[in-house]
N, C-alpha and C. Protein backbone atom coordinates (compact mmCIF):
# COMPACT_ATOMS: atom_id res chain seq x y z
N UNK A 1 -14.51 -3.26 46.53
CA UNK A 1 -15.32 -4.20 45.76
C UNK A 1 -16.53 -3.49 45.20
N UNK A 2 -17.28 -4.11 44.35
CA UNK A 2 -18.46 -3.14 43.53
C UNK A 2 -19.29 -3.74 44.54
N UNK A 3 -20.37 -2.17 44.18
CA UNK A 3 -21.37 -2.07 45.52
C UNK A 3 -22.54 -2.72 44.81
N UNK A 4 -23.03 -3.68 44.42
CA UNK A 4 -23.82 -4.44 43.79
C UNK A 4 -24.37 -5.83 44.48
N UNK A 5 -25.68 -5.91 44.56
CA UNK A 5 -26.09 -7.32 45.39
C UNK A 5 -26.00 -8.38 44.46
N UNK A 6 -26.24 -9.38 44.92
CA UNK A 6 -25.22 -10.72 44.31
C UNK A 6 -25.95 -10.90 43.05
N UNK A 7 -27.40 -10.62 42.76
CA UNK A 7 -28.00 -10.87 41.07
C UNK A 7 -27.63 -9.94 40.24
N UNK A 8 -26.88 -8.56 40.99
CA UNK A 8 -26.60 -7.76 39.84
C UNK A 8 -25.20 -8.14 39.83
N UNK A 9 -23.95 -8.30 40.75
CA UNK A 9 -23.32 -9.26 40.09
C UNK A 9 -22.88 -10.17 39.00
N UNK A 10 -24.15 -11.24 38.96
CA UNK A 10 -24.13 -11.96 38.26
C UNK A 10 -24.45 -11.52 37.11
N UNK A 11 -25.01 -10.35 36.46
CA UNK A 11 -25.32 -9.77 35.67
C UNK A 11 -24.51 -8.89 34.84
N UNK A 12 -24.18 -8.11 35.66
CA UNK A 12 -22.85 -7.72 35.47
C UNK A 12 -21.83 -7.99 34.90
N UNK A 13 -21.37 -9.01 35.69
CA UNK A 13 -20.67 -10.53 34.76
C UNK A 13 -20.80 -11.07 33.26
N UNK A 14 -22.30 -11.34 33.28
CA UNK A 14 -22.80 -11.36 31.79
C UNK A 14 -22.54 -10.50 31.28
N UNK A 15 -22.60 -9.04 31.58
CA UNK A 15 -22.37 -7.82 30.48
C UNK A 15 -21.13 -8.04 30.51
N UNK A 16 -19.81 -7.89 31.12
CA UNK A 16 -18.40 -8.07 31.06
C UNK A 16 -18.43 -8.85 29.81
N UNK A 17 -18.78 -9.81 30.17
CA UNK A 17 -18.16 -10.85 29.50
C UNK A 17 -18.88 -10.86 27.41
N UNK A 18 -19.83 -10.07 27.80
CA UNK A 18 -20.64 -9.77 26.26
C UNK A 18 -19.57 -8.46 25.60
N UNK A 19 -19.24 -7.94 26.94
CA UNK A 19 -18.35 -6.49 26.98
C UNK A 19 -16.70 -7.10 26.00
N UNK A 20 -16.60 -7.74 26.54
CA UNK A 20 -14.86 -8.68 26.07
C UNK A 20 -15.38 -9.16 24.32
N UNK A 21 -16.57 -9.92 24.13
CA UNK A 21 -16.81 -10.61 23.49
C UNK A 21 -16.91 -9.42 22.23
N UNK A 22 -17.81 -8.43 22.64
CA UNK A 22 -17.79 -7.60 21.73
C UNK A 22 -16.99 -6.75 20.71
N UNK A 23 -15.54 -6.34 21.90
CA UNK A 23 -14.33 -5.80 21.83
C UNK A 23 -13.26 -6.44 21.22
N UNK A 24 -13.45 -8.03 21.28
CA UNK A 24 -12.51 -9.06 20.66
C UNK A 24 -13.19 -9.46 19.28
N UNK A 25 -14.58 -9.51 19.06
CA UNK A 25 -14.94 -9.08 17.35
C UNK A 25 -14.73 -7.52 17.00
N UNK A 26 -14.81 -6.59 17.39
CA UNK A 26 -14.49 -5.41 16.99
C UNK A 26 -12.61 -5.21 16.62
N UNK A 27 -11.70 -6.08 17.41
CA UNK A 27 -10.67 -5.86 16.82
C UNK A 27 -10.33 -7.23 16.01
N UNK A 28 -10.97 -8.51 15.33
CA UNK A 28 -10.74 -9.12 14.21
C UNK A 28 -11.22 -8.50 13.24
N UNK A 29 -12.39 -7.50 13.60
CA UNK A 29 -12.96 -6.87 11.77
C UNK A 29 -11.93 -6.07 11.73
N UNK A 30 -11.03 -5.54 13.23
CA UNK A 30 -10.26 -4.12 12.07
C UNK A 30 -9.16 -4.64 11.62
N UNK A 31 -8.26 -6.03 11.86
CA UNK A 31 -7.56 -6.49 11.72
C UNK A 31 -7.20 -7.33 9.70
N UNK A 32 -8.59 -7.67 9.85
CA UNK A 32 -8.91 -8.08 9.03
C UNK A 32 -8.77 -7.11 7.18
N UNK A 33 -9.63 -5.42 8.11
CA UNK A 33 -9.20 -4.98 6.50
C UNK A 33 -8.10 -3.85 7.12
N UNK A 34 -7.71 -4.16 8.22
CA UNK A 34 -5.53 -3.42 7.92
C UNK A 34 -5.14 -4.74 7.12
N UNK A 35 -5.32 -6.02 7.55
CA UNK A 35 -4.39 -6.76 6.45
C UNK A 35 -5.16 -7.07 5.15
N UNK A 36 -6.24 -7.25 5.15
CA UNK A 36 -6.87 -7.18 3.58
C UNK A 36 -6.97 -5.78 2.58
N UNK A 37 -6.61 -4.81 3.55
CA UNK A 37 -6.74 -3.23 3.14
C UNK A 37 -8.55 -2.74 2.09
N UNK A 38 -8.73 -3.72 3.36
CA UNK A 38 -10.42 -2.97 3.06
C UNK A 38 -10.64 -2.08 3.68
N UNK A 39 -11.80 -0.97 2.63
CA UNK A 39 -12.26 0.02 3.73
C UNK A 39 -12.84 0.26 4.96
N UNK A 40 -12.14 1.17 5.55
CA UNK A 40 -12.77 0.72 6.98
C UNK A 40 -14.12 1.65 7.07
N UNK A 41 -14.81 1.47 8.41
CA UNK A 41 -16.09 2.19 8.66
C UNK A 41 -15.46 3.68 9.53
N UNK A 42 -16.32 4.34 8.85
CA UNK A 42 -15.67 5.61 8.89
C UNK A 42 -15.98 5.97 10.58
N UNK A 43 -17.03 5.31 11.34
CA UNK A 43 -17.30 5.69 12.98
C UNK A 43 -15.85 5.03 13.45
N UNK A 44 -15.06 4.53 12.91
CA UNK A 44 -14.04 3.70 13.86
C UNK A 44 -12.67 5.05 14.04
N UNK A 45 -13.03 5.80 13.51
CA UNK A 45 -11.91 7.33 13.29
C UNK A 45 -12.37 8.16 13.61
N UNK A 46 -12.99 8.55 13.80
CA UNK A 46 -14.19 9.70 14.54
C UNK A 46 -13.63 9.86 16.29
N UNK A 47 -13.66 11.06 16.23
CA UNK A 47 -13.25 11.53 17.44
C UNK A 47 -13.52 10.81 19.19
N UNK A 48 -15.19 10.44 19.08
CA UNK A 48 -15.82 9.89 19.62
C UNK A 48 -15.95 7.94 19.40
N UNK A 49 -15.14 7.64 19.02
CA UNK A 49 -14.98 6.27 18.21
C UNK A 49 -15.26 5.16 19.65
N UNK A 50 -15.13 5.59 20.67
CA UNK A 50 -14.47 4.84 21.84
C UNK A 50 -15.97 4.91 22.59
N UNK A 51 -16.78 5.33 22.15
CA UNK A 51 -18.28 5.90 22.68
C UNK A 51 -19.10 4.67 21.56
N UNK A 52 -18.75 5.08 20.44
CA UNK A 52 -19.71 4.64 19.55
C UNK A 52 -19.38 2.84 19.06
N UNK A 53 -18.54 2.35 19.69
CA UNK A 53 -18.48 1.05 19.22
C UNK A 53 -19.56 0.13 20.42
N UNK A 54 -19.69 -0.94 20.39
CA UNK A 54 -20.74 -1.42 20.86
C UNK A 54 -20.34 -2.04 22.61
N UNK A 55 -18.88 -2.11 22.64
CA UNK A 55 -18.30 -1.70 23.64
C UNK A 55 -18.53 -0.71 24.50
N UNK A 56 -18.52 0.50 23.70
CA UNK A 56 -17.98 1.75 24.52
C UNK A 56 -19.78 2.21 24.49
N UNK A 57 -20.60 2.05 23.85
CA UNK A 57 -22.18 1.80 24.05
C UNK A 57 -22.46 1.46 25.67
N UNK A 58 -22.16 -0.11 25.87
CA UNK A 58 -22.26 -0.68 27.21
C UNK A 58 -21.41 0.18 28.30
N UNK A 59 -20.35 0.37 28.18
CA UNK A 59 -19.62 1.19 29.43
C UNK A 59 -20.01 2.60 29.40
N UNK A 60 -20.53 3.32 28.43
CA UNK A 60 -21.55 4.75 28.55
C UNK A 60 -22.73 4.45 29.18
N UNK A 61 -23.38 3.68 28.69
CA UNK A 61 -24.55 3.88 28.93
C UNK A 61 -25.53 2.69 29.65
N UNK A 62 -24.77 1.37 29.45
CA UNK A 62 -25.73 0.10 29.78
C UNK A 62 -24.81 -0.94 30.85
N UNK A 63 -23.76 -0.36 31.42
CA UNK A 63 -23.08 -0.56 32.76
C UNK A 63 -23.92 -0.70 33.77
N UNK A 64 -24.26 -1.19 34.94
CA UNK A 64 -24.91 -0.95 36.33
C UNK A 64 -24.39 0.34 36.71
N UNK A 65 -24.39 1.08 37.42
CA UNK A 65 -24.31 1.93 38.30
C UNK A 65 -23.09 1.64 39.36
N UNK A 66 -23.25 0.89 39.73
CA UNK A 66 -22.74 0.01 41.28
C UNK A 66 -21.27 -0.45 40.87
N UNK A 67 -21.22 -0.57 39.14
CA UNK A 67 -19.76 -0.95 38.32
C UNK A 67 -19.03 0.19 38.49
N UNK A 68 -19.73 1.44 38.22
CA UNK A 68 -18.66 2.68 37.23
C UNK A 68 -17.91 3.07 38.88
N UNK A 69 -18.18 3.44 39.57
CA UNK A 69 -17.17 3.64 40.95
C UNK A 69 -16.31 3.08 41.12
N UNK A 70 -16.25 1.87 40.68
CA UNK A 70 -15.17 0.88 41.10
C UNK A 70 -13.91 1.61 40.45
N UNK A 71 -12.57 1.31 40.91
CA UNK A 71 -11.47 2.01 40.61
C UNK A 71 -10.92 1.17 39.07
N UNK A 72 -11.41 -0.17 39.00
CA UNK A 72 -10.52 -0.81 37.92
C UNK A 72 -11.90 -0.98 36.39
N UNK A 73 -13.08 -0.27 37.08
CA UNK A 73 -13.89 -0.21 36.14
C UNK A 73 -13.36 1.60 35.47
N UNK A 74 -13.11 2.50 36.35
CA UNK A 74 -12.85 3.90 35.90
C UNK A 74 -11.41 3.71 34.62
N UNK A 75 -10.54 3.02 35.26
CA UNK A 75 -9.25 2.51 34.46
C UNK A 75 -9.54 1.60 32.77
N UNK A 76 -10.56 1.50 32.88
CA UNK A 76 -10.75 0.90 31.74
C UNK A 76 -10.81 1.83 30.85
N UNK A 77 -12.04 3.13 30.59
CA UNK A 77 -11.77 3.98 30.22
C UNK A 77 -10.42 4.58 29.15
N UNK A 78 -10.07 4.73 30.29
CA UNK A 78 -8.53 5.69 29.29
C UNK A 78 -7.69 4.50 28.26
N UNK A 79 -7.75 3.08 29.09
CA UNK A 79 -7.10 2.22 27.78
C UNK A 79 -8.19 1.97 26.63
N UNK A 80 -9.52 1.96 26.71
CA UNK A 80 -10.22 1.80 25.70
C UNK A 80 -10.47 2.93 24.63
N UNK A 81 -10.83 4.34 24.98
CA UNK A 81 -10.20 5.51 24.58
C UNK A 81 -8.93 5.45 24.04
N UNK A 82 -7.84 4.97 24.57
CA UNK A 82 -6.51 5.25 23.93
C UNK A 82 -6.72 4.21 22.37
N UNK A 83 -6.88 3.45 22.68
CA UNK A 83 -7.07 1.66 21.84
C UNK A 83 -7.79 2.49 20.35
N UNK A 84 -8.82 3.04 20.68
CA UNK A 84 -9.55 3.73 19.78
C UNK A 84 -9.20 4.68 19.00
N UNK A 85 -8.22 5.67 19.65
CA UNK A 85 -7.78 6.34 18.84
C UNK A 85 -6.37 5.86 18.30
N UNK A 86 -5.09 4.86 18.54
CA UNK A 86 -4.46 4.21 18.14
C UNK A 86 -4.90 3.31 16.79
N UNK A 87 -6.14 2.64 17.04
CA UNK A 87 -6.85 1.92 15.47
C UNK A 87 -7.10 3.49 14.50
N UNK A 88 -7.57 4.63 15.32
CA UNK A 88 -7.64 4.97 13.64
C UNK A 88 -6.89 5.83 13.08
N UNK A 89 -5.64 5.92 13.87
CA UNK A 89 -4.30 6.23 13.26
C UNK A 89 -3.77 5.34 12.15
N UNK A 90 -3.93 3.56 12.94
CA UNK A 90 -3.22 3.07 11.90
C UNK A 90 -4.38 2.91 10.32
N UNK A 91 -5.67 3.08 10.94
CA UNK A 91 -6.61 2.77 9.62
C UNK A 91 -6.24 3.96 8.44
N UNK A 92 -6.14 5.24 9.33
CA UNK A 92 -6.07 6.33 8.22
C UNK A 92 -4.45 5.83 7.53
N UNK A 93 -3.78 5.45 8.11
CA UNK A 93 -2.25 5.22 7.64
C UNK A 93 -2.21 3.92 6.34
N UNK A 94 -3.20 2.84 6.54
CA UNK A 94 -3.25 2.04 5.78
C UNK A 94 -4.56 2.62 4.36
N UNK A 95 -5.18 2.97 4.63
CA UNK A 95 -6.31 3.72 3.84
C UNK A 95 -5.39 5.01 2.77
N UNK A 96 -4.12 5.55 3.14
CA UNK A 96 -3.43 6.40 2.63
C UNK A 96 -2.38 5.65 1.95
N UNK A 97 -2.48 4.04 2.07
CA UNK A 97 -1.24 3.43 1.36
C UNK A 97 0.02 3.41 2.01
N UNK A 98 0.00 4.17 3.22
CA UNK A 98 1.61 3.99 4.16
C UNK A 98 1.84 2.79 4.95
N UNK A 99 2.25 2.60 5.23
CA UNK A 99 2.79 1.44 5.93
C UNK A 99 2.43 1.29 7.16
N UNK A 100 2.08 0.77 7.77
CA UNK A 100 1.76 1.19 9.49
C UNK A 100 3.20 0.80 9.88
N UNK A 101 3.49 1.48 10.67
CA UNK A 101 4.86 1.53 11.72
C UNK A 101 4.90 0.72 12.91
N UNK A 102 5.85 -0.36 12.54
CA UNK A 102 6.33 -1.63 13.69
C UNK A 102 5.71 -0.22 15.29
N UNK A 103 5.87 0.42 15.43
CA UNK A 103 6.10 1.78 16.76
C UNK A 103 4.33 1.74 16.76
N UNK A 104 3.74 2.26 16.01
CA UNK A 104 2.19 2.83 15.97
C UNK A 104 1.86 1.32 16.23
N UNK A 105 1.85 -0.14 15.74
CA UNK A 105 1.42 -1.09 15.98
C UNK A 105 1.61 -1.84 17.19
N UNK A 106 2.73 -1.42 17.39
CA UNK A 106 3.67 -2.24 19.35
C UNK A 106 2.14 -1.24 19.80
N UNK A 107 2.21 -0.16 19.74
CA UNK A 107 1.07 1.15 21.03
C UNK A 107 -0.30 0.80 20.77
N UNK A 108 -0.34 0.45 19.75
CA UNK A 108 -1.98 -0.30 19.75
C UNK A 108 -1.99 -1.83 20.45
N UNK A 109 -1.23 -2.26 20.24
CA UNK A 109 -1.01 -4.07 20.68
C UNK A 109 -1.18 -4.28 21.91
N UNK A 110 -0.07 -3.34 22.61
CA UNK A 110 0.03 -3.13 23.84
C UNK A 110 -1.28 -2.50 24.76
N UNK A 111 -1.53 -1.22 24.26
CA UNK A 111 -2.89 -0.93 24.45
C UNK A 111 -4.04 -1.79 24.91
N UNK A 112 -4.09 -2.74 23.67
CA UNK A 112 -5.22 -3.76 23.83
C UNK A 112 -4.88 -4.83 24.54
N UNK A 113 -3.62 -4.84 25.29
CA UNK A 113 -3.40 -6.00 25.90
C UNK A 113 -3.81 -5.66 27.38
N UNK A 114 -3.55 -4.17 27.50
CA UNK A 114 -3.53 -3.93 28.84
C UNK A 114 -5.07 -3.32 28.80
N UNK A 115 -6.23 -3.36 28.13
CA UNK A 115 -7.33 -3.20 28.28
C UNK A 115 -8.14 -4.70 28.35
N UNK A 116 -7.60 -5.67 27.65
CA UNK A 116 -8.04 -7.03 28.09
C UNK A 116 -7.78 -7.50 29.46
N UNK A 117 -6.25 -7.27 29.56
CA UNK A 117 -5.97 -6.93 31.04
C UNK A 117 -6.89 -6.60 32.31
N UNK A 118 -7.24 -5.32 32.12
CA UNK A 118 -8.08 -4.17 33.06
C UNK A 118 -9.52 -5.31 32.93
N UNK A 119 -10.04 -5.66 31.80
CA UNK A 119 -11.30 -6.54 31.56
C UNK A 119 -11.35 -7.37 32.51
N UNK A 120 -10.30 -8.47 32.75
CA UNK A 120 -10.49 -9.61 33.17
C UNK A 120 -10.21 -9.71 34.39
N UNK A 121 -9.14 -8.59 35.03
CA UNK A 121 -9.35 -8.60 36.04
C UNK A 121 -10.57 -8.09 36.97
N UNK A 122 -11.05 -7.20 35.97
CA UNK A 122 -12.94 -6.49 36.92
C UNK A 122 -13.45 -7.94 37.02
N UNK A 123 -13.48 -8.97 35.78
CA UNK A 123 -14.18 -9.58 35.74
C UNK A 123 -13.86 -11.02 36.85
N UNK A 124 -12.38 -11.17 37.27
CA UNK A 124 -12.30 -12.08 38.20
C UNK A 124 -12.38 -11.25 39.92
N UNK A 125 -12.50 -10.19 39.89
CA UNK A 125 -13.20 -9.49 41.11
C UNK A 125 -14.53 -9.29 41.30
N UNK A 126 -15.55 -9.63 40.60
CA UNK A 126 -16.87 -9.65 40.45
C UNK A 126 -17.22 -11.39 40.97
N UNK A 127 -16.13 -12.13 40.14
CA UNK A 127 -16.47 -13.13 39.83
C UNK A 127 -16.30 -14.03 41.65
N UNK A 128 -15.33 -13.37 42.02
CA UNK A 128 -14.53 -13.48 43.73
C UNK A 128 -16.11 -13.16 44.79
């Protein structure tokens, strides 16, 4: 369980849940110009993309302490990282006029399912 006393907890919680909130507007804007084929923002392709969204802000840098040990807070990581670089495969693919691939879209989908996943469960073990 996270090593946190019960107000940082509750706090915690709040960030999760600002954490989800953030991550679930960050994938309607990209959704929005893959199907409107607007340009996208060029930080969302960038190597470091998974750092610099306002998500990956909070889990760098504005997490508690008492969170990042936890085993299903470390696991978040690699699916949010992966998620990140999966969007800007398909952005550069739609930005080039190709098609995004039923295959490249299942690995992002999936991706983000199993990082909402990893989310909600930290967040109903906090919440326990």
């Amino acid at each position: 369980m996270l090593n946190i006393n019960p107000e940082m907890l509750q706090e915690t919680l709040k960030q999760v849940d600002q954490a989800i909130y953030n991550h679930q507007q960050w994938h309607k804007d990209l959704m929005r110009v893959l199907i409107c084929r607007l340009p996208y923002d060029h930080r969302d392709v960038v190597d470091d993309a998974h750092r610099q969204c306002r998500f990956g802000q909070w889990y760098y840098s504005g997490a508690p302490e008492g969170a990042r040990d936890h085993a299903r807070f470390i696991a978040i990581e690699s699916e949010h990282e992966r998620l990140h670089h999966l969007a800007a495969r398909l952005l550069q693919a739609s930005a080039n006029k190709a098609s995004v691939s039923p295959h490249d879209y299942d690995n992002f989908d999936n991706t983000r399912d199993r990082l909402i996943l990893q989310l909600q469960s930290l967040r109903f073990e906090i919440e326990d």
